[in-house]
Each structure stands twice: as structure tokens, then as C-alpha cells.
N, C-alpha and C. Protein backbone atom coordinates (compact mmCIF):
# COMPACT_ATOMS: atom_id res chain seq x y z
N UNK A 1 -8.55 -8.86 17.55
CA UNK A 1 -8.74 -9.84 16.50
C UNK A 1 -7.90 -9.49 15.30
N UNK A 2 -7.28 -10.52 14.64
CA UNK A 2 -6.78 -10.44 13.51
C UNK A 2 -7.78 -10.14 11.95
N UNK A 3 -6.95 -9.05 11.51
CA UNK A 3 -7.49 -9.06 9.90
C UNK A 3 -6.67 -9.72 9.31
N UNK A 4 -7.19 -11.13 8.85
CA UNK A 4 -6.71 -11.61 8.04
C UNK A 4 -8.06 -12.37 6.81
N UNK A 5 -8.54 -11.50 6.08
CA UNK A 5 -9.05 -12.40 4.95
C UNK A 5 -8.47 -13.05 3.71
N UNK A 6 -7.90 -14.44 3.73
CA UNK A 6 -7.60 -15.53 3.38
C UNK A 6 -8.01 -15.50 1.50
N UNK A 7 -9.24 -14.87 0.82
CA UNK A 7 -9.47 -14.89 0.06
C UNK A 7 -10.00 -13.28 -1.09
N UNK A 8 -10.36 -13.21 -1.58
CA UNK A 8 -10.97 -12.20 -2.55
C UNK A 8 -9.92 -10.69 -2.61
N UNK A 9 -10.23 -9.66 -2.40
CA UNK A 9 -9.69 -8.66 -2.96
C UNK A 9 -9.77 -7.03 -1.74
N UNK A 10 -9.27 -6.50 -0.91
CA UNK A 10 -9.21 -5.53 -0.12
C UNK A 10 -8.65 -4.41 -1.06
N UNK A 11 -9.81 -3.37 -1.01
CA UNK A 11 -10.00 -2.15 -1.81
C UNK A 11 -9.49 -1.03 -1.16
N UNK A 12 -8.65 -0.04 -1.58
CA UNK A 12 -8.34 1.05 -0.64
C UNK A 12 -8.95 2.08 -2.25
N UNK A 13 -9.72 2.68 -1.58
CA UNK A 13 -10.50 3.97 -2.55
C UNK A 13 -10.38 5.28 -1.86
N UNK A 14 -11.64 5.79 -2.72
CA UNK A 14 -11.84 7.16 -2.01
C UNK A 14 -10.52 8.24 -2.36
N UNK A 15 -10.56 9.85 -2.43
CA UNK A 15 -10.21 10.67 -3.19
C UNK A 15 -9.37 10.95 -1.85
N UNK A 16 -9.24 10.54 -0.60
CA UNK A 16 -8.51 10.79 0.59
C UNK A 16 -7.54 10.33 1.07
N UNK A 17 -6.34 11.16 1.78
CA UNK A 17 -5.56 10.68 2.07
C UNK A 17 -5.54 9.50 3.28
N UNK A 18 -5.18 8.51 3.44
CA UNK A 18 -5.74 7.16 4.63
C UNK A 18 -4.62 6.76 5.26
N UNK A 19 -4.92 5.49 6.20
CA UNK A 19 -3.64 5.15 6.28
C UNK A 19 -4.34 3.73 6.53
N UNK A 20 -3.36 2.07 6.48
CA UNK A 20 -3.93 1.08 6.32
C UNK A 20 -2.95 0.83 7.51
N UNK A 21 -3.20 -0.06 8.73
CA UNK A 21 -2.46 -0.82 9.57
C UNK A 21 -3.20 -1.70 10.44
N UNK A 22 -2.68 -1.81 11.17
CA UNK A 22 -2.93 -3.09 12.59
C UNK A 22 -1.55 -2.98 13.03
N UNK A 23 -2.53 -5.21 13.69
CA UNK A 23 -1.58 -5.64 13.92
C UNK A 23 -1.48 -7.33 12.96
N UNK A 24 -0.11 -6.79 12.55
CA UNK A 24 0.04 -8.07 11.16
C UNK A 24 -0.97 -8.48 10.57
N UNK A 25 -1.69 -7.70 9.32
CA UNK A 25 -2.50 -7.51 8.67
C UNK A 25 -1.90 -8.31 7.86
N UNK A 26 -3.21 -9.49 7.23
CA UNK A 26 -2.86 -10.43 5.99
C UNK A 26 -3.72 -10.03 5.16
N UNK A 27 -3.55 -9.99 3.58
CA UNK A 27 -4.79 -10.17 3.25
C UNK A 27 -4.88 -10.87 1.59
N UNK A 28 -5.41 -11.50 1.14
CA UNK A 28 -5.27 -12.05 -0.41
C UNK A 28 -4.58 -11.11 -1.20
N UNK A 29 -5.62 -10.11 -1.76
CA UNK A 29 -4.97 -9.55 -2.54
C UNK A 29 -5.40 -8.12 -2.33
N UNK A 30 -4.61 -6.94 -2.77
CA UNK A 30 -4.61 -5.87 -1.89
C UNK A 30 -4.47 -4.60 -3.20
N UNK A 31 -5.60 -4.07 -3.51
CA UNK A 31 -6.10 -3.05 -4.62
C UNK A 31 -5.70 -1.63 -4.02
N UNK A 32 -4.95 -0.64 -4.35
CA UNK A 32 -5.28 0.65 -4.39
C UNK A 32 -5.64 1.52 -5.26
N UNK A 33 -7.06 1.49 -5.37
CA UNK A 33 -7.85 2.24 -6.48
C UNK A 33 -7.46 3.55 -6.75
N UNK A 34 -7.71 4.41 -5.82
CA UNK A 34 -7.58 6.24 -5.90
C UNK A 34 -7.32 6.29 -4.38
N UNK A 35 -7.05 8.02 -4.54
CA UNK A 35 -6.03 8.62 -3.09
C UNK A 35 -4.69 7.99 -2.95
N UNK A 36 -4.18 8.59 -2.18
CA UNK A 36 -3.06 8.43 -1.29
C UNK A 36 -3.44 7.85 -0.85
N UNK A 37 -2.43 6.08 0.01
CA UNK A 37 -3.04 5.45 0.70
C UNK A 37 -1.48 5.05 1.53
N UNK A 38 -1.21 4.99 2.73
CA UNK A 38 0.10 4.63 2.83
C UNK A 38 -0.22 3.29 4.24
N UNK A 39 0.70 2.31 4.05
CA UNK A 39 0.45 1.17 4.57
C UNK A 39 2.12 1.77 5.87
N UNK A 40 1.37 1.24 7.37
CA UNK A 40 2.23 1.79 8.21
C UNK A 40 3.17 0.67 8.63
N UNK A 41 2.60 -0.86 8.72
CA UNK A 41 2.91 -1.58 9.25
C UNK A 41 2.94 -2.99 8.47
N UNK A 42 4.11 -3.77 8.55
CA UNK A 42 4.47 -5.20 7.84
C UNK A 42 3.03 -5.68 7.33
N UNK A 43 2.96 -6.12 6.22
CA UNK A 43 1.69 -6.74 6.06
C UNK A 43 1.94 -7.87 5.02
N UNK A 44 1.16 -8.62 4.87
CA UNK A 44 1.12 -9.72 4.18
C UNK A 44 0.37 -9.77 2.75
N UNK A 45 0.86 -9.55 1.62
CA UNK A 45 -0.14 -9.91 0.60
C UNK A 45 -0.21 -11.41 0.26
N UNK A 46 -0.91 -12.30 0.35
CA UNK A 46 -1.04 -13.10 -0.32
C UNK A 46 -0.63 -13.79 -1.98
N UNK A 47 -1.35 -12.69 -2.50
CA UNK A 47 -1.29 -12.98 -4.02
C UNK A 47 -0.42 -11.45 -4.55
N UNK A 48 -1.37 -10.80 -5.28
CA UNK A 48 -1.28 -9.67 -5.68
C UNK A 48 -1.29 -8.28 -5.32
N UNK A 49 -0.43 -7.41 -5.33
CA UNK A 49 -0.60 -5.53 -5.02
C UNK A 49 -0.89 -5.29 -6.15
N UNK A 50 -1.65 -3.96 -6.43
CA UNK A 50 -2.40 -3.32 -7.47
C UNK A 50 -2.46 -2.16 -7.20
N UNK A 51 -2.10 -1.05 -7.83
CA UNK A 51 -1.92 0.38 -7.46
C UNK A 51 -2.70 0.79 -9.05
N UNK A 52 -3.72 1.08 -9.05
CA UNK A 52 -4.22 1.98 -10.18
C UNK A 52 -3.65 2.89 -10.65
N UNK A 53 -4.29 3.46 -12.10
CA UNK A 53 -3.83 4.99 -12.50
C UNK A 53 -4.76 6.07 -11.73
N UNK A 54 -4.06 6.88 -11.38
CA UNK A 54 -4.54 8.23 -10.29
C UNK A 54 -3.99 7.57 -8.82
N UNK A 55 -3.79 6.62 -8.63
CA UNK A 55 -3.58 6.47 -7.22
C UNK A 55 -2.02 6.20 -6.73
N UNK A 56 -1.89 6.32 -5.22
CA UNK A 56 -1.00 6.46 -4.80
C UNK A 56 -0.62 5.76 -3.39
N UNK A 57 0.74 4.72 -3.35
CA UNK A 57 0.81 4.00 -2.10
C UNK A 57 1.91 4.13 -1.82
N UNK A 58 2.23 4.72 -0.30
CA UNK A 58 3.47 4.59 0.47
C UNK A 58 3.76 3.42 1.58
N UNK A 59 5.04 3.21 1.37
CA UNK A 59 5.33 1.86 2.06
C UNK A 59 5.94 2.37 3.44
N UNK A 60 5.76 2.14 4.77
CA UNK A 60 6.23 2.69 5.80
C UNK A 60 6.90 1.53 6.51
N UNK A 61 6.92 0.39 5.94
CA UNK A 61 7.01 -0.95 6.52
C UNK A 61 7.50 -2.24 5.11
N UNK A 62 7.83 -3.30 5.03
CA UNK A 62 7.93 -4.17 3.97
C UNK A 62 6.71 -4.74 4.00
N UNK A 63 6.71 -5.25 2.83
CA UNK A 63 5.18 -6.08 2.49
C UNK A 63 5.81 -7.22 2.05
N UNK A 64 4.76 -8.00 2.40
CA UNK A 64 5.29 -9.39 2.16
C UNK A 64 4.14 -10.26 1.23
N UNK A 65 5.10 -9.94 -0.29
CA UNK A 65 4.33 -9.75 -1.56
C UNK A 65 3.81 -11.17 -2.25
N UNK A 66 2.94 -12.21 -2.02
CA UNK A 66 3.31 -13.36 -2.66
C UNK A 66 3.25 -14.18 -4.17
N UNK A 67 2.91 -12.53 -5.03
CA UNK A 67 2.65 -13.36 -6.50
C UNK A 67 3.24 -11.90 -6.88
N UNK A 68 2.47 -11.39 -7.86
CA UNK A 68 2.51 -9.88 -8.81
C UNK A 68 2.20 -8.98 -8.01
N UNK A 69 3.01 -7.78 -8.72
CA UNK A 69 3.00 -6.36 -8.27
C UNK A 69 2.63 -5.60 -9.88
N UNK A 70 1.53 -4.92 -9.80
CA UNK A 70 1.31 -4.09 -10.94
C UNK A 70 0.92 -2.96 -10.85
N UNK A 71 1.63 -1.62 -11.25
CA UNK A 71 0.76 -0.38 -11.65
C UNK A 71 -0.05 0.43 -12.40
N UNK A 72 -0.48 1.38 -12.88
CA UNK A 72 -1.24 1.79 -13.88
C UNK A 72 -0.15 2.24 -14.85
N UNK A 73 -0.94 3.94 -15.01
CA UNK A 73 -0.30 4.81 -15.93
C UNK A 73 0.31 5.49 -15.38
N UNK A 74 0.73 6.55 -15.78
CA UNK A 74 2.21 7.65 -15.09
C UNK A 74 1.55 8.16 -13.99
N UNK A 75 -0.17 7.94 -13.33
CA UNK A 75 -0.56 9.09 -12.61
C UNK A 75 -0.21 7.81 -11.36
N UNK A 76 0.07 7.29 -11.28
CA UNK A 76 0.23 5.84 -10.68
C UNK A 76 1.71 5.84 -10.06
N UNK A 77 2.11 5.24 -8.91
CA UNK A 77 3.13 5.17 -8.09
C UNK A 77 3.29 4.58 -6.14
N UNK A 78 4.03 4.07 -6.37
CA UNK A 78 4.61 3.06 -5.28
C UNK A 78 5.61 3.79 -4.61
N UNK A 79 5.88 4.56 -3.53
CA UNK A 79 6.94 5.04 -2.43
C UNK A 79 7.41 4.07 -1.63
N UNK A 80 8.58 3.40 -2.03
CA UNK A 80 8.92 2.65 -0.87
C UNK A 80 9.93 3.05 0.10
N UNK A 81 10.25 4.53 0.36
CA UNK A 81 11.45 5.04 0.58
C UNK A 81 12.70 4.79 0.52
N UNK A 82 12.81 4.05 2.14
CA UNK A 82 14.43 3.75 1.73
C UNK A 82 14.28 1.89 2.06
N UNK A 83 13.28 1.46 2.01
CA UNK A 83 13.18 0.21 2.31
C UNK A 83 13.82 -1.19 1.19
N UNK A 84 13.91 -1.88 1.90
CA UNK A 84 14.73 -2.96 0.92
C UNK A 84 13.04 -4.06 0.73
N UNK A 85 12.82 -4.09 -0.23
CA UNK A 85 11.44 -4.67 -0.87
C UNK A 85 11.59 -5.97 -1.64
N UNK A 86 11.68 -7.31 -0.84
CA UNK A 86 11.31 -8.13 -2.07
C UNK A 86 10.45 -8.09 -3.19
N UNK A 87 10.58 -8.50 -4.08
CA UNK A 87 9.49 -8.90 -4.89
C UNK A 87 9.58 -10.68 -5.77
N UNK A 88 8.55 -11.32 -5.78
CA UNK A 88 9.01 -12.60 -5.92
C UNK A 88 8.46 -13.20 -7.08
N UNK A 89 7.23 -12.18 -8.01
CA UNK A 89 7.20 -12.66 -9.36
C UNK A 89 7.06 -11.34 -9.95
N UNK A 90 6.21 -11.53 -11.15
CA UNK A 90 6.45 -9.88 -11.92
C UNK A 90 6.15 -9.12 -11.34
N UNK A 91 6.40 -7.82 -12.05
CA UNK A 91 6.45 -6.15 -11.69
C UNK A 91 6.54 -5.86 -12.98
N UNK A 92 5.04 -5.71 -13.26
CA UNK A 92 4.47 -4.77 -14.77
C UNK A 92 4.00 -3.25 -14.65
N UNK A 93 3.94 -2.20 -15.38
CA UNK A 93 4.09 -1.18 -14.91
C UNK A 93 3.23 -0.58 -16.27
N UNK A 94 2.04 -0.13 -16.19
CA UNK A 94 1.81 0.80 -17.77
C UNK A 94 2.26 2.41 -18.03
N UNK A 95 3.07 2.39 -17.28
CA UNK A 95 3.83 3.99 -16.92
C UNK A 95 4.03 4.15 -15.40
N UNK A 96 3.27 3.81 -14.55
CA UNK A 96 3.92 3.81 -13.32
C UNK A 96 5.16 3.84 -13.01
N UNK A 97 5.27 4.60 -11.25
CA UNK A 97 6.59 4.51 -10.96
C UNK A 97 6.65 3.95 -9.46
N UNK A 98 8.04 3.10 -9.01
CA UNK A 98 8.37 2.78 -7.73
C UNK A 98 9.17 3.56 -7.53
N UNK A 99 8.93 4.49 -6.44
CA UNK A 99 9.78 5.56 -5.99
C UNK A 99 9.92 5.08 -4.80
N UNK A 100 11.10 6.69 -4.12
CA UNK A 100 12.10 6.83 -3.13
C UNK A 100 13.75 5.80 -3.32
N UNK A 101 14.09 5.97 -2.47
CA UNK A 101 15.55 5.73 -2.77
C UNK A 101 15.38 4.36 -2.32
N UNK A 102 14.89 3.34 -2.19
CA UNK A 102 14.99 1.93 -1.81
C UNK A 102 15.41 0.91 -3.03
N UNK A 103 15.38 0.18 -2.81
CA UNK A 103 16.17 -1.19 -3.32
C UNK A 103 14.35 -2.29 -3.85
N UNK A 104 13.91 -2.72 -4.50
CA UNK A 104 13.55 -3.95 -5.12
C UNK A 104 14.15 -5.24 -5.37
N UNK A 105 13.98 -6.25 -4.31
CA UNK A 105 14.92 -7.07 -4.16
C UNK A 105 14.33 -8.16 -4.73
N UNK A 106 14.79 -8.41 -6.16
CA UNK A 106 13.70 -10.39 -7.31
C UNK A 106 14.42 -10.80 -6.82
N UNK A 107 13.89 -12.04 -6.14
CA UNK A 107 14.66 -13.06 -5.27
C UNK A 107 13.92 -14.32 -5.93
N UNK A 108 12.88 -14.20 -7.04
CA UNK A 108 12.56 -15.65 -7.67
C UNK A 108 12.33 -15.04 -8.93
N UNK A 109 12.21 -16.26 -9.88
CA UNK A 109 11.76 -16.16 -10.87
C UNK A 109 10.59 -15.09 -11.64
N UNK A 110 10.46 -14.33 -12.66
CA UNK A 110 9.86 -13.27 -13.21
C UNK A 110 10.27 -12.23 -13.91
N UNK A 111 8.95 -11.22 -14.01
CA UNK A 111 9.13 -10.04 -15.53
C UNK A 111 9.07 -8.84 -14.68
N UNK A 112 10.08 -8.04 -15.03
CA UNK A 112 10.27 -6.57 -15.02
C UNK A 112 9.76 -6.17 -16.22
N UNK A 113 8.61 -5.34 -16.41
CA UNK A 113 7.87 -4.03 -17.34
C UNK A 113 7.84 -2.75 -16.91
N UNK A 114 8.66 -1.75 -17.13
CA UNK A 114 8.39 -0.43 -16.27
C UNK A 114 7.45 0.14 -17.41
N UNK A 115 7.86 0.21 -18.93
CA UNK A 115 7.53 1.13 -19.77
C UNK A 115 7.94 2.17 -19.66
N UNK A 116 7.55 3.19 -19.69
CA UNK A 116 7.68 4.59 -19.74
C UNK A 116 7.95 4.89 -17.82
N UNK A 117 7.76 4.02 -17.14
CA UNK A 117 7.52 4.42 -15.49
C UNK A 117 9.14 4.15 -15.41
N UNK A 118 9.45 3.85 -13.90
CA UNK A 118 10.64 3.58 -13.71
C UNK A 118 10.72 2.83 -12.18
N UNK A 119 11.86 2.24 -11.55
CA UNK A 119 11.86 1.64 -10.55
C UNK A 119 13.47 2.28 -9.82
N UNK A 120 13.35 2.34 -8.45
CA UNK A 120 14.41 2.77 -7.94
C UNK A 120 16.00 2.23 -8.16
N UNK A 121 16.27 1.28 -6.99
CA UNK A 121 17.40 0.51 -7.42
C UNK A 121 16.62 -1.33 -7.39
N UNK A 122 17.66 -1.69 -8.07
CA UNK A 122 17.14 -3.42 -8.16
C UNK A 122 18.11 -4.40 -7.72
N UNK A 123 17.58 -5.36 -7.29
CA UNK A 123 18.99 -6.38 -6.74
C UNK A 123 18.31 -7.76 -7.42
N UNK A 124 19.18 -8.61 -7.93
CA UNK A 124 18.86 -10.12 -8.47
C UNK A 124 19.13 -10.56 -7.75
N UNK A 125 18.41 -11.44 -6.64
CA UNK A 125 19.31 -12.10 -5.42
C UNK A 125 18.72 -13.76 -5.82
N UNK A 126 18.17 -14.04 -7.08
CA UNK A 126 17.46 -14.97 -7.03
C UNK A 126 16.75 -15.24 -8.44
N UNK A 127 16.72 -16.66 -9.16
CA UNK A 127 15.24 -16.92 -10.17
C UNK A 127 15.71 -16.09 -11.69
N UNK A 128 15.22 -16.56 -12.51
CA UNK A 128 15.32 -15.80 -13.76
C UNK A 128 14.71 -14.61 -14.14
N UNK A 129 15.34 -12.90 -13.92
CA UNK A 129 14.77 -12.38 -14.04
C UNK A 129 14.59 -11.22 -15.43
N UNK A 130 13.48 -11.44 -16.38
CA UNK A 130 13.60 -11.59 -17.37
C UNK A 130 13.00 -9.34 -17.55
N UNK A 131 13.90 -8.73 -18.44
CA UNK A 131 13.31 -7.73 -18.57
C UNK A 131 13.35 -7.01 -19.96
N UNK A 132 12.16 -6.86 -19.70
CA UNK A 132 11.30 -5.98 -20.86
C UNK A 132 11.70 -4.66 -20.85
N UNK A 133 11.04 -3.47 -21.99
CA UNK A 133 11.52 -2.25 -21.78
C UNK A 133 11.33 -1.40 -20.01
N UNK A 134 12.38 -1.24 -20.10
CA UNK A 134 12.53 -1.05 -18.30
C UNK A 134 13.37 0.01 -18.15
N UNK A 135 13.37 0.98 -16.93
CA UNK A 135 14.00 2.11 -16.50
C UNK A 135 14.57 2.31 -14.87
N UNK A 136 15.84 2.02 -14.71
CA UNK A 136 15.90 1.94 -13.06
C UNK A 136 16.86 3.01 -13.07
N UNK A 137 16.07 3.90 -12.03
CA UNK A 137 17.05 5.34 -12.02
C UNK A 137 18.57 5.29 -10.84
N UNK A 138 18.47 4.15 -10.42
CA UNK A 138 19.46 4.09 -9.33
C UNK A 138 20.62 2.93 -10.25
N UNK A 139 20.99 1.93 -9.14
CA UNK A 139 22.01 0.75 -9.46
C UNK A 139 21.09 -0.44 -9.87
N UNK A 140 21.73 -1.02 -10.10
CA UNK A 140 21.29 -2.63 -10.70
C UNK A 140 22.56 -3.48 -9.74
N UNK A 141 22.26 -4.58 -8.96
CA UNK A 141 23.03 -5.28 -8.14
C UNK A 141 22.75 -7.02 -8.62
N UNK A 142 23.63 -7.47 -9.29
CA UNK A 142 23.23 -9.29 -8.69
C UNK A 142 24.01 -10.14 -8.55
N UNK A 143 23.43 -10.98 -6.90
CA UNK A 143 24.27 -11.81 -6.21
C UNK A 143 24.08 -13.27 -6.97
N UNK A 144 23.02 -13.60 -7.50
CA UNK A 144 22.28 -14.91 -7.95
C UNK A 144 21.48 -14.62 -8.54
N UNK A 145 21.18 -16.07 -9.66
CA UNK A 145 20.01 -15.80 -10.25
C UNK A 145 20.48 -15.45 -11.80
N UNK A 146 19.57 -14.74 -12.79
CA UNK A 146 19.93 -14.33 -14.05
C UNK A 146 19.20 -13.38 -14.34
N UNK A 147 19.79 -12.33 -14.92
CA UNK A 147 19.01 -11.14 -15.15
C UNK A 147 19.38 -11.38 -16.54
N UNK A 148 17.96 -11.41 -17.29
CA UNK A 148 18.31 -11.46 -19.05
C UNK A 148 17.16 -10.48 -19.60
N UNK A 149 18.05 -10.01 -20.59
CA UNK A 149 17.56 -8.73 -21.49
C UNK A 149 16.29 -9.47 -22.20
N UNK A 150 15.21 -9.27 -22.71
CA UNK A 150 14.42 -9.87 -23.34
C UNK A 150 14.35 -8.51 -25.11
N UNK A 151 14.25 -10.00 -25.83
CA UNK A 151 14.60 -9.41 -27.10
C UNK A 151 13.61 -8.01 -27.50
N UNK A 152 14.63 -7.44 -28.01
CA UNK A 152 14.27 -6.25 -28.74
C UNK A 152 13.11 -4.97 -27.73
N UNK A 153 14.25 -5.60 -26.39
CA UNK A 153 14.11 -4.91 -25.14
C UNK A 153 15.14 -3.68 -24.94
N UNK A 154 14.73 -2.27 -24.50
CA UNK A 154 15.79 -1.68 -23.84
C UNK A 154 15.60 -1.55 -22.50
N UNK A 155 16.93 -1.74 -22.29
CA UNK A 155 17.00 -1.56 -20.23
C UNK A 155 18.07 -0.36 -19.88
N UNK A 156 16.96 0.56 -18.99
CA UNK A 156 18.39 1.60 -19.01
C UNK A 156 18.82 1.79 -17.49
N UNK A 157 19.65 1.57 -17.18
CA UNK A 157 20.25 1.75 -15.83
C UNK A 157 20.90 3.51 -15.32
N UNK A 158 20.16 4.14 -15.08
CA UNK A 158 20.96 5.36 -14.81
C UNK A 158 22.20 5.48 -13.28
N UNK A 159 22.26 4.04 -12.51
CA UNK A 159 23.84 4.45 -11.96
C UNK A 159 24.55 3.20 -12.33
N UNK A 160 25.16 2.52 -11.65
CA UNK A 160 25.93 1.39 -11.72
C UNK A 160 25.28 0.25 -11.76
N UNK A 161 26.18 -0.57 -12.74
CA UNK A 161 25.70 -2.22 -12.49
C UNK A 161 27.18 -3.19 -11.86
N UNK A 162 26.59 -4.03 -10.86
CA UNK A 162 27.49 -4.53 -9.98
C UNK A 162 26.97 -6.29 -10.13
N UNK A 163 28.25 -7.23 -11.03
CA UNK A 163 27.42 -8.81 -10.84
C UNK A 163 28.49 -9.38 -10.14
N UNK A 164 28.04 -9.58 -8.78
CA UNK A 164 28.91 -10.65 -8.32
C UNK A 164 29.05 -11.95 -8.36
N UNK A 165 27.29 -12.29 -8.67
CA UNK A 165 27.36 -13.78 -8.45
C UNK A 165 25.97 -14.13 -9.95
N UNK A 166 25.37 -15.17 -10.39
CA UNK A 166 24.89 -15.62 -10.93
C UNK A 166 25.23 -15.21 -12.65
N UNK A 167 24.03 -15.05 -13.83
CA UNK A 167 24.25 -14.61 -15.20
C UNK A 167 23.80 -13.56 -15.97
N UNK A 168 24.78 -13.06 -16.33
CA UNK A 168 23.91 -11.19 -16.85
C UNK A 168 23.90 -12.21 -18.40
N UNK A 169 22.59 -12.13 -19.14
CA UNK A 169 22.39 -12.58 -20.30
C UNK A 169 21.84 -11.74 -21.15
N UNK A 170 21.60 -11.87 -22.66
CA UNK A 170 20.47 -11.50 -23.56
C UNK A 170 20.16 -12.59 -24.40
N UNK A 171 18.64 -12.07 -24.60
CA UNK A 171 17.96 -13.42 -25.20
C UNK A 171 18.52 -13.67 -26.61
N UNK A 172 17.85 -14.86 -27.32
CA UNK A 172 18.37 -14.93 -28.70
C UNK A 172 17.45 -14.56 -29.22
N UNK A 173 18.15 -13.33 -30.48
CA UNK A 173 16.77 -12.18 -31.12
C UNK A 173 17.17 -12.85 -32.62
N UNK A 174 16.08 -12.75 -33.19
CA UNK A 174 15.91 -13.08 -34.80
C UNK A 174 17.06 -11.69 -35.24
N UNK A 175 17.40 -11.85 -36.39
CA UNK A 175 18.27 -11.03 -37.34
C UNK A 175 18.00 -9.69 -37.35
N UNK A 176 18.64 -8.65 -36.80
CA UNK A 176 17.68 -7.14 -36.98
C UNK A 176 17.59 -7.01 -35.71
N UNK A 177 17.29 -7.78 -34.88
CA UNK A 177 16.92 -7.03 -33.31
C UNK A 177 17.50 -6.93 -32.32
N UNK A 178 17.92 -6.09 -31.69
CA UNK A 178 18.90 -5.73 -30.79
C UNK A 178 18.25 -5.81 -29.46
N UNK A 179 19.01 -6.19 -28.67
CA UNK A 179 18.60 -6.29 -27.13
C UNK A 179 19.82 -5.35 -26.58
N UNK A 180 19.07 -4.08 -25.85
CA UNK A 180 19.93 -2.98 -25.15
C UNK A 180 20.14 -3.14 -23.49
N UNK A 181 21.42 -3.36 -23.15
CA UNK A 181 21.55 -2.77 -21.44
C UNK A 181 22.33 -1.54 -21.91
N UNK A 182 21.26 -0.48 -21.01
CA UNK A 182 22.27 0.71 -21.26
C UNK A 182 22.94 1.16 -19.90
N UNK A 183 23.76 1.12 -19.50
CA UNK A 183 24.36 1.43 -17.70
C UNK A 183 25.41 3.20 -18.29
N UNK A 184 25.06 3.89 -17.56
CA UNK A 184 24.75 5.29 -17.58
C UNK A 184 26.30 5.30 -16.74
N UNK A 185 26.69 4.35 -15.54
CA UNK A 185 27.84 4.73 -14.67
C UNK A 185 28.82 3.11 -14.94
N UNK A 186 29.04 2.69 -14.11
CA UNK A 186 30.04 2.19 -14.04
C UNK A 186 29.46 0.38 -14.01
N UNK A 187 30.07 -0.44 -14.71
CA UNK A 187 29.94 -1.82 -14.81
C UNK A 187 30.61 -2.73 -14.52
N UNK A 188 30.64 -3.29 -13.53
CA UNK A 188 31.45 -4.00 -12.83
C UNK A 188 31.29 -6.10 -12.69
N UNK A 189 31.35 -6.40 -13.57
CA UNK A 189 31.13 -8.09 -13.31
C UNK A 189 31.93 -9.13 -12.91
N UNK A 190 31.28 -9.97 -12.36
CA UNK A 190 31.83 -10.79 -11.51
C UNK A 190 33.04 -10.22 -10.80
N UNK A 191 33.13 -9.01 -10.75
CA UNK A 191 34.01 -8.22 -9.40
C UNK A 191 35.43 -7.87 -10.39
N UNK A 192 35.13 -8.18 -11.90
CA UNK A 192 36.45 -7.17 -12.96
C UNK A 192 35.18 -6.03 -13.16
N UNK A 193 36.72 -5.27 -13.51
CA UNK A 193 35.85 -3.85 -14.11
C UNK A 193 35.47 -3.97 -15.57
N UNK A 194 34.08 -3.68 -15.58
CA UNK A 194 33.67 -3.81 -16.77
C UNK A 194 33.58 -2.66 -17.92
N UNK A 195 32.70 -1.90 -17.96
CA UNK A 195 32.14 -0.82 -19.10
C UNK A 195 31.60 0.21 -18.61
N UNK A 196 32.12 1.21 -18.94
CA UNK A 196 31.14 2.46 -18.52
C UNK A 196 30.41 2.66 -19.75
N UNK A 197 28.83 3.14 -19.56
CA UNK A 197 28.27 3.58 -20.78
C UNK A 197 28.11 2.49 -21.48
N UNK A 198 27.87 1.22 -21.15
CA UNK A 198 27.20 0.20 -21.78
C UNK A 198 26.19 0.17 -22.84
N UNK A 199 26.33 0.01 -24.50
CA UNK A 199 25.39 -0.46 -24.51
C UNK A 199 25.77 -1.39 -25.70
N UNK A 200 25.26 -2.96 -25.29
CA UNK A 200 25.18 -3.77 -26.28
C UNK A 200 23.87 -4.38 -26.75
């Protein structure tokens, strides 16, 4: 039989390390309170992922995310290794981090918040994607779509930014406020070479 509950909220707790699978597991919306919890196999969120502060979720498989992704505080974190991860509306973060070497792929419309946390590499393949103070320790990639600085935002990119296709923007800030991309390596748009050490 299939797990698929259609509505309310699936809790992963407890101070233990677990593991969550089947076969093609759906479920509304999908909480990881406390422990280590690592998901083995494709699964379906409906709405929302939720990773608390103290807890911890590894991705062994893609999830198939259909609203928000949010974490806690710094004790808080997402392993997606080396997986390529849509995400299709926000990704708020109160210090949390998305780790391992994988890719976060906004393919629609939404908000990047890392805060103080950070996110691996990112790709715009899609939708307006609007970011707040944010930290991506890898590349920044976009094919489509718009990635715009939100005012009196810093964004720091610690490798390369690469735009092939859609609009690298910043918002319009009242007098005094600066909107930062900071790219750490090499900047490359619409396929000219752009700026190393970006920051405007």
C-alpha cells in the first residue's frame, strides 16, 4: 500500500538517527523536528519541508518540493550531497544551512533568506528570484528567469557567477541604500566576461 497522506503534517522526531522511505512516498507537508533523519528515496512533498533548529535531514534521493522550504537556526541543516534539487517557491533560513556539494535549482518564482546560514550552489532556471541577505558558498548559474538583489540586501557568492540567459537585477533602493552582489571568483554575463570581485 501506498503512503500517501493527501493532507496535514508528517513529523520526523525523536533524538535518533532514522531513515524515511518506501515506495514513492507522498505526503502534504513534511516536518523534521529533532535527530538526524535522512530520506532514502524520491518523495513527494506536497506543500512544505521544515527542518527545525537542532535537527538534521539528508537527501539520498530528490524531493519533489511543492511550495516552501524552511530552516531553523545554525543547529539546523539540509545535506543534499551532490544532488541537483529543485526548489519552486521560497527558501527562508534563520541561520540554517543546505549542505554538500549539490546545486538548488529556482525554477519559479520566490525568496532566497539564508541569513547567517548558507546554501551550496544555485541555478535560476526560472520565475523571479528575489534575494535577501544570502550566502552561497559555491557558483551562482542563470539560464532564465531573474535573479534580483532585494534592497539593502547583501548576497555573497563565494565561487563564480555565470548568466547565460534571463536578468541579473537590483531593486530600486531609497537614497542611502545599497544593494550588494558580492562574487568572490569570476563573473561572467550573458557569456562576456564580466568582474571578478564584484561588488555593486
Amino acid at each position: 500500500a501506498a503512503f500517501a497522506p493527501a493532507l496535514g503534517q508528517v513529523v520526523l522526531d525523536g533524538g535518533s538517527t532514522t531513515t524515511f522511505g518506501g515506495t514513492a512516498p507522498s505526503v502534504a507537508n513534511l516536518r523534521v523536528a529533532s535527530g538526524d533523519k535522512t530520506i532514502t528515496v524520491a518523495t513527494t512533498i506536497l506543500e512544505d519541508l521544515i527542518v527545525d533548529s537542532g535537527a538534521a535531514l539528508t537527501s539520498s534521493a530528490v524531493l519533489a518540493i511543492g511550495d516552501d522550504v524552511s530552516l531553523g537556526d545554525g543547529t539546523s541543516s539540509w545535506n543534499i550531497g551532490s544532488l541537483t534539487q529543485p526548489v519552486v517557491n521560497d527558501l527562508i533560513t534563520s541561520g540554517g544551512s543546505v549542505t554538500g556539494t549539490g546545486t538548488l535549482d529556482f525554477t519559479s518564482g520566490g525568496t532566497l533568506t539564508t541569513g547567517t546560514g548558507s546554501i551550496p550552489n544555485m541555478l535560476i532556471s526560472g520565475g523571479i528570484r528575489l534575494c535577501n541577505e544570502s550566502n552561497i558558498t559555491g557558483d551562482v548559474d542563470m539560464t532564465a528567469g531573474n535573479l534580483r538583489i532585494n534592497n539593502d540586501a547583501l548576497v555573497t557568492v563565494a565561487g563564480d557567477l555565470t548568466v547565460t540567459g534571463g536578468v541579473l537585477e537590483w531593486s530600486p533602493s531609497p537614497s542611502g541604500i545599497v544593494d550588494v552582489l558580492d562574487v568572490d571568483g569570476n563573473a561572467t554575463v550573458n557569456g562576456s566576461p564580466g568582474f571578478t570581485s564584484v561588488n555593486t
